[in-house]
Each structure stands twice: as C-alpha cells, then as structure tokens.
C-alpha atoms as a PDB file:
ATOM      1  CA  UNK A   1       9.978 -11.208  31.774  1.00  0.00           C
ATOM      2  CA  UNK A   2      12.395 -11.843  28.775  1.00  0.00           C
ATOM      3  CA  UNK A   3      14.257  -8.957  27.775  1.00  0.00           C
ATOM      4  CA  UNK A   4      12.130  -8.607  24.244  1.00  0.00           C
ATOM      5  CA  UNK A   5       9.005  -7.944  26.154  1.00  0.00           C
ATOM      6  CA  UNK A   6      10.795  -5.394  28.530  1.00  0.00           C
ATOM      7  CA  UNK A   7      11.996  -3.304  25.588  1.00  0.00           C
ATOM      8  CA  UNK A   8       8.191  -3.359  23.913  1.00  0.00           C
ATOM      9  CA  UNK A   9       7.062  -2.063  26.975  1.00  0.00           C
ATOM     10  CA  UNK A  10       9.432   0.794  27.458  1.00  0.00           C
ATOM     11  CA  UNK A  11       9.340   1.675  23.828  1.00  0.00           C
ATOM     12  CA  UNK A  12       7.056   4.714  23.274  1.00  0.00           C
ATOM     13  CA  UNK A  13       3.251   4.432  21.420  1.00  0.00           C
ATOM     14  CA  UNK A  14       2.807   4.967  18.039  1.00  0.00           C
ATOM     15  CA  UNK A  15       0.880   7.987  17.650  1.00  0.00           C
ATOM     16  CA  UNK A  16      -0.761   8.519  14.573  1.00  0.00           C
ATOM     17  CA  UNK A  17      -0.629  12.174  12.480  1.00  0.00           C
ATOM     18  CA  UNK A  18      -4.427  13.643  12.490  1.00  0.00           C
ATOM     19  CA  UNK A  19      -5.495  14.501   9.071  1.00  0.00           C
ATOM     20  CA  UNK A  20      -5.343  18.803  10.613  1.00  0.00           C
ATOM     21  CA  UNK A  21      -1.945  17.595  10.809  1.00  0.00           C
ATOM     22  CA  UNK A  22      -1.041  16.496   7.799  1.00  0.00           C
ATOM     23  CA  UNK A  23      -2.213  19.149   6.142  1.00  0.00           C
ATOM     24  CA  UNK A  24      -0.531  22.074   8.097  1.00  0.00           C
ATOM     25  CA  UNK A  25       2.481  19.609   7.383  1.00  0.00           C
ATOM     26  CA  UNK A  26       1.990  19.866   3.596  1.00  0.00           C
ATOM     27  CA  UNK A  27       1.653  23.169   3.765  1.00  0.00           C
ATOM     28  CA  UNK A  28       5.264  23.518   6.090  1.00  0.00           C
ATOM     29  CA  UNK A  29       6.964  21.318   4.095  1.00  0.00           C
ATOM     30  CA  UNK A  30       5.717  22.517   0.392  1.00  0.00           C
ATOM     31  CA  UNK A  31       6.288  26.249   1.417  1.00  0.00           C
ATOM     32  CA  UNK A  32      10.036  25.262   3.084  1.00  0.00           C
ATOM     33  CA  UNK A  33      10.639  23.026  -0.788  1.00  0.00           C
ATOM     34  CA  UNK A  34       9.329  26.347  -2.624  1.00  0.00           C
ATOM     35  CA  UNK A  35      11.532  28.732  -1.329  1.00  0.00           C
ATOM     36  CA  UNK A  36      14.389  26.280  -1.920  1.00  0.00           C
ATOM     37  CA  UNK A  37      13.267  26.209  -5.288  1.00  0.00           C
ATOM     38  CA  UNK A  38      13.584  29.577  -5.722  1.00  0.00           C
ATOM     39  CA  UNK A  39      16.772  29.597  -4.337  1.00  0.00           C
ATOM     40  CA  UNK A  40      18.115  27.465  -6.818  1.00  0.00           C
ATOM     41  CA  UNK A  41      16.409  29.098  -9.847  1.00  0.00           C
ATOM     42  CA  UNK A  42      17.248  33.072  -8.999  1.00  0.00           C
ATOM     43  CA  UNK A  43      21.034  31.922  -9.515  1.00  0.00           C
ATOM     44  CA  UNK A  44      20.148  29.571 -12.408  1.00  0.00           C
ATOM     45  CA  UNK A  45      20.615  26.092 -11.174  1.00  0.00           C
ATOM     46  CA  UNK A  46      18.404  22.600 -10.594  1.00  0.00           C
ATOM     47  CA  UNK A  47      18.185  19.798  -8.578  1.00  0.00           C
ATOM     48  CA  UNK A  48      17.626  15.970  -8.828  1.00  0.00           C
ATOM     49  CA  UNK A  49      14.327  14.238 -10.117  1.00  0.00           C
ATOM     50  CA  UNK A  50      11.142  15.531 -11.067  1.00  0.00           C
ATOM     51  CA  UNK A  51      12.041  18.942  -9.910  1.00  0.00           C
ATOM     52  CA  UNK A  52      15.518  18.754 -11.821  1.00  0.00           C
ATOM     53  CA  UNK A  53      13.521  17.642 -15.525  1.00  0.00           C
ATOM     54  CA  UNK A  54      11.468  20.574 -14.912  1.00  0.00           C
ATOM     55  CA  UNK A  55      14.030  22.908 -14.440  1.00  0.00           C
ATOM     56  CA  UNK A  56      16.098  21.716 -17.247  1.00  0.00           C
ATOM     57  CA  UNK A  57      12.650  22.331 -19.565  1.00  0.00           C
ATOM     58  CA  UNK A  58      12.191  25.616 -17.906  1.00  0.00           C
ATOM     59  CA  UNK A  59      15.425  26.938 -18.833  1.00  0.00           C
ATOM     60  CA  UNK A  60      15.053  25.313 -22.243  1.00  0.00           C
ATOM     61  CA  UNK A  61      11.557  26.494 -23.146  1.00  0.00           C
ATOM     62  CA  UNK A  62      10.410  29.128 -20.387  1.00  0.00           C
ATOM     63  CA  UNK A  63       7.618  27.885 -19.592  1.00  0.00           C
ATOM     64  CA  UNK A  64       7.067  28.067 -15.672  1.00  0.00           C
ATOM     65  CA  UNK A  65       8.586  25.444 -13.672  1.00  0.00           C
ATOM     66  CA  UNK A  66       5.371  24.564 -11.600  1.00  0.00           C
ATOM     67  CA  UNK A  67       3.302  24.201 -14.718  1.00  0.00           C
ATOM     68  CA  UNK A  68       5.836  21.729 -16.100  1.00  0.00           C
ATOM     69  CA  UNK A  69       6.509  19.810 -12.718  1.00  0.00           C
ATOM     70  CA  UNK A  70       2.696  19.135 -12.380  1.00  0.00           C
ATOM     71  CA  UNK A  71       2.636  18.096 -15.785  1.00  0.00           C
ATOM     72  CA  UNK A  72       5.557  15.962 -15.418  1.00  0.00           C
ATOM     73  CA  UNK A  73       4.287  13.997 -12.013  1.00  0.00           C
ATOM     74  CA  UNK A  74       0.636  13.225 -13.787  1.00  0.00           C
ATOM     75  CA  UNK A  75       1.964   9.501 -14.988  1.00  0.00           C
ATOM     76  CA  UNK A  76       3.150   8.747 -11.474  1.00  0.00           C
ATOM     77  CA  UNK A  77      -0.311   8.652  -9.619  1.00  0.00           C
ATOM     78  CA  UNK A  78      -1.163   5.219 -10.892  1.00  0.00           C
ATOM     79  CA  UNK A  79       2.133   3.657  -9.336  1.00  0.00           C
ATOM     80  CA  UNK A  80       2.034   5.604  -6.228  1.00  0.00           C
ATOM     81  CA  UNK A  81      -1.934   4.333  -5.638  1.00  0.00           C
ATOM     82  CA  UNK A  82      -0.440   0.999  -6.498  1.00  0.00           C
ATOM     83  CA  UNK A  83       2.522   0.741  -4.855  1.00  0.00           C
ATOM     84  CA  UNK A  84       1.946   3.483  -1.261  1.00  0.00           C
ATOM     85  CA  UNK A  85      -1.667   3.329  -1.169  1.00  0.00           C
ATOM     86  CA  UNK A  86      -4.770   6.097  -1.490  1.00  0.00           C
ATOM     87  CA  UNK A  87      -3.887   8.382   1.065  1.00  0.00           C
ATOM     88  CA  UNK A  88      -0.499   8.566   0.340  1.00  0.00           C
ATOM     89  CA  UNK A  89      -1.254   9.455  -3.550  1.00  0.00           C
ATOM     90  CA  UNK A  90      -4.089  11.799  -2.505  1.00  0.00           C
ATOM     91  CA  UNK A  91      -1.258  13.276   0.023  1.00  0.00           C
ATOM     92  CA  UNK A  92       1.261  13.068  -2.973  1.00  0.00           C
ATOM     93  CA  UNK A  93      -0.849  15.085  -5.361  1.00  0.00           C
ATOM     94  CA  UNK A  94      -2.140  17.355  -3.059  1.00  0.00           C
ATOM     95  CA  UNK A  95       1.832  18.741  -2.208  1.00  0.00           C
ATOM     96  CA  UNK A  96       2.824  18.566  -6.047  1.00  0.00           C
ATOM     97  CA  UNK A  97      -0.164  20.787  -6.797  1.00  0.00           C
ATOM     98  CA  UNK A  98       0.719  23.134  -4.001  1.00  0.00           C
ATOM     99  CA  UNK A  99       4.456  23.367  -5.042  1.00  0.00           C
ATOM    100  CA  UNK A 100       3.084  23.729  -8.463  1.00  0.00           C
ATOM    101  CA  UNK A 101       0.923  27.242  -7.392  1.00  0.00           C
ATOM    102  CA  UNK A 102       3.502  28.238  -4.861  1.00  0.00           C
ATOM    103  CA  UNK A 103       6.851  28.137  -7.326  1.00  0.00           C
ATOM    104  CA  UNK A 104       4.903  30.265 -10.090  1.00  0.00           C
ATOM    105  CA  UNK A 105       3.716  32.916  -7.510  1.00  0.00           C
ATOM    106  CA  UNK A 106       6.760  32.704  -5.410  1.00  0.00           C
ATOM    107  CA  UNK A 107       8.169  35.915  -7.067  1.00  0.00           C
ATOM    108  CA  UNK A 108       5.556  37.636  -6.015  1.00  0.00           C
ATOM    109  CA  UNK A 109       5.926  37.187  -2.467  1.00  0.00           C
ATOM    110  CA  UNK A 110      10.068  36.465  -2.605  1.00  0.00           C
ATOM    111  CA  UNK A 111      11.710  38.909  -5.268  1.00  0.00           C
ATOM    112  CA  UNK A 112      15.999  38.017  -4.974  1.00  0.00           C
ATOM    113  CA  UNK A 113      18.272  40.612  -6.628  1.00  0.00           C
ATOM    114  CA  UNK A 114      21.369  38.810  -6.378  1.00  0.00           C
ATOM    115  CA  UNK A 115      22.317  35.432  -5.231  1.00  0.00           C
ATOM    116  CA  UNK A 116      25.896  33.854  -4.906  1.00  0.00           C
ATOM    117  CA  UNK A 117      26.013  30.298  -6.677  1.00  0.00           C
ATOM    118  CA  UNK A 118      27.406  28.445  -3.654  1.00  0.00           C
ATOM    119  CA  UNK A 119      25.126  30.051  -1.005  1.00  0.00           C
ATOM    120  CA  UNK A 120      21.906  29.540  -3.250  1.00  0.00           C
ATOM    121  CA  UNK A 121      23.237  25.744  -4.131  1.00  0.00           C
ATOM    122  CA  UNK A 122      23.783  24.952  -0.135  1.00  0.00           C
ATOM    123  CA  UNK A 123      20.868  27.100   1.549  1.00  0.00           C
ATOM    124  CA  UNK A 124      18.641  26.227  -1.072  1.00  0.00           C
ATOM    125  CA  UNK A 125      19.311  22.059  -0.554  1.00  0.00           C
ATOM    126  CA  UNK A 126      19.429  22.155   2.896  1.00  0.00           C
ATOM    127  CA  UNK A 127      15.865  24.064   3.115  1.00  0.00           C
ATOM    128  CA  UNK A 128      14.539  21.794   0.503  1.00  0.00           C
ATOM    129  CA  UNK A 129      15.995  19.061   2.605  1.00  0.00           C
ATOM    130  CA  UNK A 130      14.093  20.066   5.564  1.00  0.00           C
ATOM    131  CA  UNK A 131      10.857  20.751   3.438  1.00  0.00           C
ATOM    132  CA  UNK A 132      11.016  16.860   2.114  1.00  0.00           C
ATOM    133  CA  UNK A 133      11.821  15.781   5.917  1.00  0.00           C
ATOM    134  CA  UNK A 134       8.627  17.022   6.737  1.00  0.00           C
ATOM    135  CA  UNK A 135       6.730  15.706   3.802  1.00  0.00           C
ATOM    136  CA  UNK A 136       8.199  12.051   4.634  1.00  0.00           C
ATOM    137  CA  UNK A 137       7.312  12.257   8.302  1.00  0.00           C
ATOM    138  CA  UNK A 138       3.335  12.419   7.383  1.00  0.00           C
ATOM    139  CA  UNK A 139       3.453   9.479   4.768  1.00  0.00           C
ATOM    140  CA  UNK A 140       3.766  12.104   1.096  1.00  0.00           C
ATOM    141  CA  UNK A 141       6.350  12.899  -1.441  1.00  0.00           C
ATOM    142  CA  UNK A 142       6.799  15.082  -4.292  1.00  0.00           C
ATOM    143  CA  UNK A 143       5.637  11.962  -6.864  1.00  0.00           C
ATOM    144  CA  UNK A 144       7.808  11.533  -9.419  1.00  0.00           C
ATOM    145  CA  UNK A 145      11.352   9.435  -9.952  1.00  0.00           C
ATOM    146  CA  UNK A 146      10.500   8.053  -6.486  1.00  0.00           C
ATOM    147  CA  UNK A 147       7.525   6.445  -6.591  1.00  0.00           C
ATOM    148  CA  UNK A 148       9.045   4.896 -10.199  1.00  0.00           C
ATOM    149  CA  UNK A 149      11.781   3.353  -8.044  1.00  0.00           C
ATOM    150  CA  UNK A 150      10.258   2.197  -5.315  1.00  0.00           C
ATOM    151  CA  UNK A 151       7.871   0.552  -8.088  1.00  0.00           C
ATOM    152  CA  UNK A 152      10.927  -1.128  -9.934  1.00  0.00           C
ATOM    153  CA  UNK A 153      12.193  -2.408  -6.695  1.00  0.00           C
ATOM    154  CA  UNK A 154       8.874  -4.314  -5.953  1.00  0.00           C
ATOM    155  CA  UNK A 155       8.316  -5.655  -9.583  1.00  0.00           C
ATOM    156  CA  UNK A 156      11.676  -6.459 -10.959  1.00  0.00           C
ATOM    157  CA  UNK A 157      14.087  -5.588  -8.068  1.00  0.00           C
ATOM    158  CA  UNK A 158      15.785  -3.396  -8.849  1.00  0.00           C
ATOM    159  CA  UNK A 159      17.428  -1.338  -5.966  1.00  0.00           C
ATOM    160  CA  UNK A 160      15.614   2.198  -5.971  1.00  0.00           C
ATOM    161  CA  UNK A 161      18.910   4.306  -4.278  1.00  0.00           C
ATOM    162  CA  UNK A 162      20.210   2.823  -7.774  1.00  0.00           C
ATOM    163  CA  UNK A 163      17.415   3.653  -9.649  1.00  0.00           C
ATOM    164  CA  UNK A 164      17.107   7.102  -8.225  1.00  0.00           C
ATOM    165  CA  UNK A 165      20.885   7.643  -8.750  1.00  0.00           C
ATOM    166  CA  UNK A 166      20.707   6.231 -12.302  1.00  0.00           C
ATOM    167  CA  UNK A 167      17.904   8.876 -13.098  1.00  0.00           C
ATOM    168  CA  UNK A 168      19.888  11.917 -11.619  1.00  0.00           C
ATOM    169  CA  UNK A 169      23.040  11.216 -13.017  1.00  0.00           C
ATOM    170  CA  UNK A 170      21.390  10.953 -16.408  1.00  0.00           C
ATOM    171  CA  UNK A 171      19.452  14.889 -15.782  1.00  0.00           C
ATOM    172  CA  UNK A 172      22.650  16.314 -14.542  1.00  0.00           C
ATOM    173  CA  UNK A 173      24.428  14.542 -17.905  1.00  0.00           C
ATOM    174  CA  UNK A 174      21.396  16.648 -19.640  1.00  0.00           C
ATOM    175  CA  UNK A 175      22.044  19.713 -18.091  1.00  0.00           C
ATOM    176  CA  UNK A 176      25.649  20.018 -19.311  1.00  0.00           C
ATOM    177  CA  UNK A 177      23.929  20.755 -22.904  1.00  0.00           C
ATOM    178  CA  UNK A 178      21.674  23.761 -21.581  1.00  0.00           C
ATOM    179  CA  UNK A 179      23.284  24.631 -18.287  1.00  0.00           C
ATOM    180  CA  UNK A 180      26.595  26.002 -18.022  1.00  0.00           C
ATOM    181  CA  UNK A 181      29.346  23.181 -16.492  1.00  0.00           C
ATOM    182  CA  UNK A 182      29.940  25.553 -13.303  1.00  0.00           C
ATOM    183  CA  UNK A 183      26.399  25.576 -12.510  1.00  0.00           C
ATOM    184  CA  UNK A 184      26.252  21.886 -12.912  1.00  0.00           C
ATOM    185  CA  UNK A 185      28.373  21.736 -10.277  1.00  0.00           C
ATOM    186  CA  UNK A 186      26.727  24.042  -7.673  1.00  0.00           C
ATOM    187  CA  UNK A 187      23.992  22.440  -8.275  1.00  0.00           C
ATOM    188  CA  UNK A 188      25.326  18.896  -7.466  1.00  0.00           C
ATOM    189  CA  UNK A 189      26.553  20.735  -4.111  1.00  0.00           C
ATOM    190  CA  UNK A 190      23.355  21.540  -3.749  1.00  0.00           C
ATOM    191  CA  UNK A 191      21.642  18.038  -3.829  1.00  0.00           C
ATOM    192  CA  UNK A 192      24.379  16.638  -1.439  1.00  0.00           C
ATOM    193  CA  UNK A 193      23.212  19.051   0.811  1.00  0.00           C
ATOM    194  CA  UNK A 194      19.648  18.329   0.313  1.00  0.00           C
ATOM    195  CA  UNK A 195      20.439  14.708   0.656  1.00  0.00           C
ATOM    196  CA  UNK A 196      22.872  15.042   3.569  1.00  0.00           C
ATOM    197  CA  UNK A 197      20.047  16.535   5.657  1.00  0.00           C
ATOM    198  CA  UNK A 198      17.490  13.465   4.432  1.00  0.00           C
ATOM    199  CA  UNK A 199      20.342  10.684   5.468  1.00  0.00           C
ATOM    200  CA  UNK A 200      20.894  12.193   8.501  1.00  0.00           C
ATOM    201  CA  UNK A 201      17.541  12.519   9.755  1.00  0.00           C
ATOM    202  CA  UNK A 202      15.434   9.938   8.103  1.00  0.00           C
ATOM    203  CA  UNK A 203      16.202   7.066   9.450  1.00  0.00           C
ATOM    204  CA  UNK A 204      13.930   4.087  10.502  1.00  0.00           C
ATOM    205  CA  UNK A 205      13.441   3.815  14.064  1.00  0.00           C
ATOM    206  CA  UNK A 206      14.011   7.801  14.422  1.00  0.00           C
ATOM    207  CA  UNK A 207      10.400   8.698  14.580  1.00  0.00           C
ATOM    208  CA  UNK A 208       7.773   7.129  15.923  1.00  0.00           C
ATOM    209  CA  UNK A 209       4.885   9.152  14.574  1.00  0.00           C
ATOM    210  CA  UNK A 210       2.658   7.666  11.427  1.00  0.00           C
END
C-alpha cells in the first residue's frame, strides 16, 4: 500500500455541520461579533469592511449602526449566490440580519460606563475574531467587502487579501476626516487583533468539519 493511500486512510471523515448546528453557530458567532462591536463603539472606534463603513456613517449621521450595516450588505447577495452558493448567502444574510437586531439592542442588555481605548480596541478584535472564526467554520460571513473580493479574484483576478486590504486602507484614510487620528490608531490595533486570531486559526487543513 503506497504511502498516499495510507495517509487517506488514517486521515479523519469529513463530518458535515447539521443545519441545528449551523444555526446555534450563527447565533454564537453573531452574539460573540456584537459584543465586539460594542466594544469598539462605547470608546468611539471602528473596524475594517462593511462593519468599518457603517461605523464611519454612524458617527457621521447617527443613525444606528445595524440599520446602516444591513443596508450596506443588500448589493452583496447577488455575488455571494453567485460566487459561494445558496446556502451560504441564505447563511450570509441570515447572520447580517442578526448582527443588525443584536448591535441596535445591545445597549439594552450591555450598558459600558467607561472603556479604555486600548482594552476596547484589543478585547473587542480578538472577540470579534473569535465570533468570525465561528461564522467561517459553518460555511457564512458577514457579506460585504468579502464576498466583493473573492468575486474580483474569480472574474478579473485580482488577489482578494489585496482587494480586502485596498478597501480598508481606503475606510481607515476616511476615518481620519470624522474620527480623531488617536482613535484611528486603536482601532487599527484592534483589527490586527481581530485578524491575528483569524490567521492563526483559519487555516486549510485545520478543520475538518463542513
């Protein structure tokens, strides 16, 4: 027996996630992203994508972040059923609607006095980090700048780290008009963090589960 078919047989099953499962997962994983959310905003800072446009509009309009992030992900469904598939979009939409309720009420159930910048930059990432983790682990996302550059990689390609990259650097460029420099910078801390936890965990080959 070569040594090819000796590692397929020793390597572990694929077990799929049951739909039960994939929705307490949502659930985890949304809940985990909104309290990170509200980290970030009780000391006045953002994040990367999506979530990072809507906090810039929130602090320049005050209108609620989740109305505006749900808003903001509606052009993305037709590229995510086009590029990941049905029940990754239905997945996709259910989570952004969730985040979208949760981050409106979430001062009703989580009420923060006081804050420090650097704790609510690198708690807030690494729980959002955690939240996403979960999400990507049962085949959904958060819509958005993602689903764009995974969809610019398969039609022109275009790398989507760059794309992704591109689009951040160009929201935290936007933020320096409404958003004080110093919290620009906590709140860069803050997606390393987030994406330190992602890069360090979400690898292929790490998990087996689909």
């Amino acid at each position: 027996m070569t040594s090819t078919a000796l590692a397929a047989l020793a390597a572990p099953a694929v077990t799929a996630h049951t739909r039960t499962e994939d929705a307490v997962a949502i659930a985890a994983g949304v809940t985990m992203i909104s309290v990170g959310v509200a980290f970030l905003a009780s000391a006045g800072l953002l994040t990367g994508g999506m979530a990072g446009l809507a906090f810039l509009l929130h602090y320049a309009t005050g209108i609620g972040f989740g109305k505006l992030f749900f808003v903001l992900n509606l052009p993305f469904y037709w590229l995510a059923l086009r590029r990941m598939g049905l029940a990754f979009t239905l997945k996709t939409f259910a989570a952004v609607a969730l985040l979208s309720v949760l981050a409106d009420l979430q001062t009703r159930f989580l009420q923060i006095n006081q804050l420090q910048p650097l704790y609510a930059a690198l708690t807030g990432g690494l729980i959002m980090g955690m939240g996403f983790l979960v999400l990507f682990r049962h085949r959904c996302s958060l819509g958005g700048v993602g689903i764009l550059a995974l969809y610019l990689q398969d039609r022109h390609g275009w790398r989507a780290g760059k794309v992704q990259m591109a689009v951040d650097c160009c929201i935290v460029a936007a933020a320096l008009f409404t958003v004080e420099p110093t919290r620009v910078l906590w709140s860069i801390v803050g997606a390393v963090a987030l994406n330190l936890v992602l890069a360090m965990n979400h690898r292929p080959g790490r998990y087996m589960a689909a």
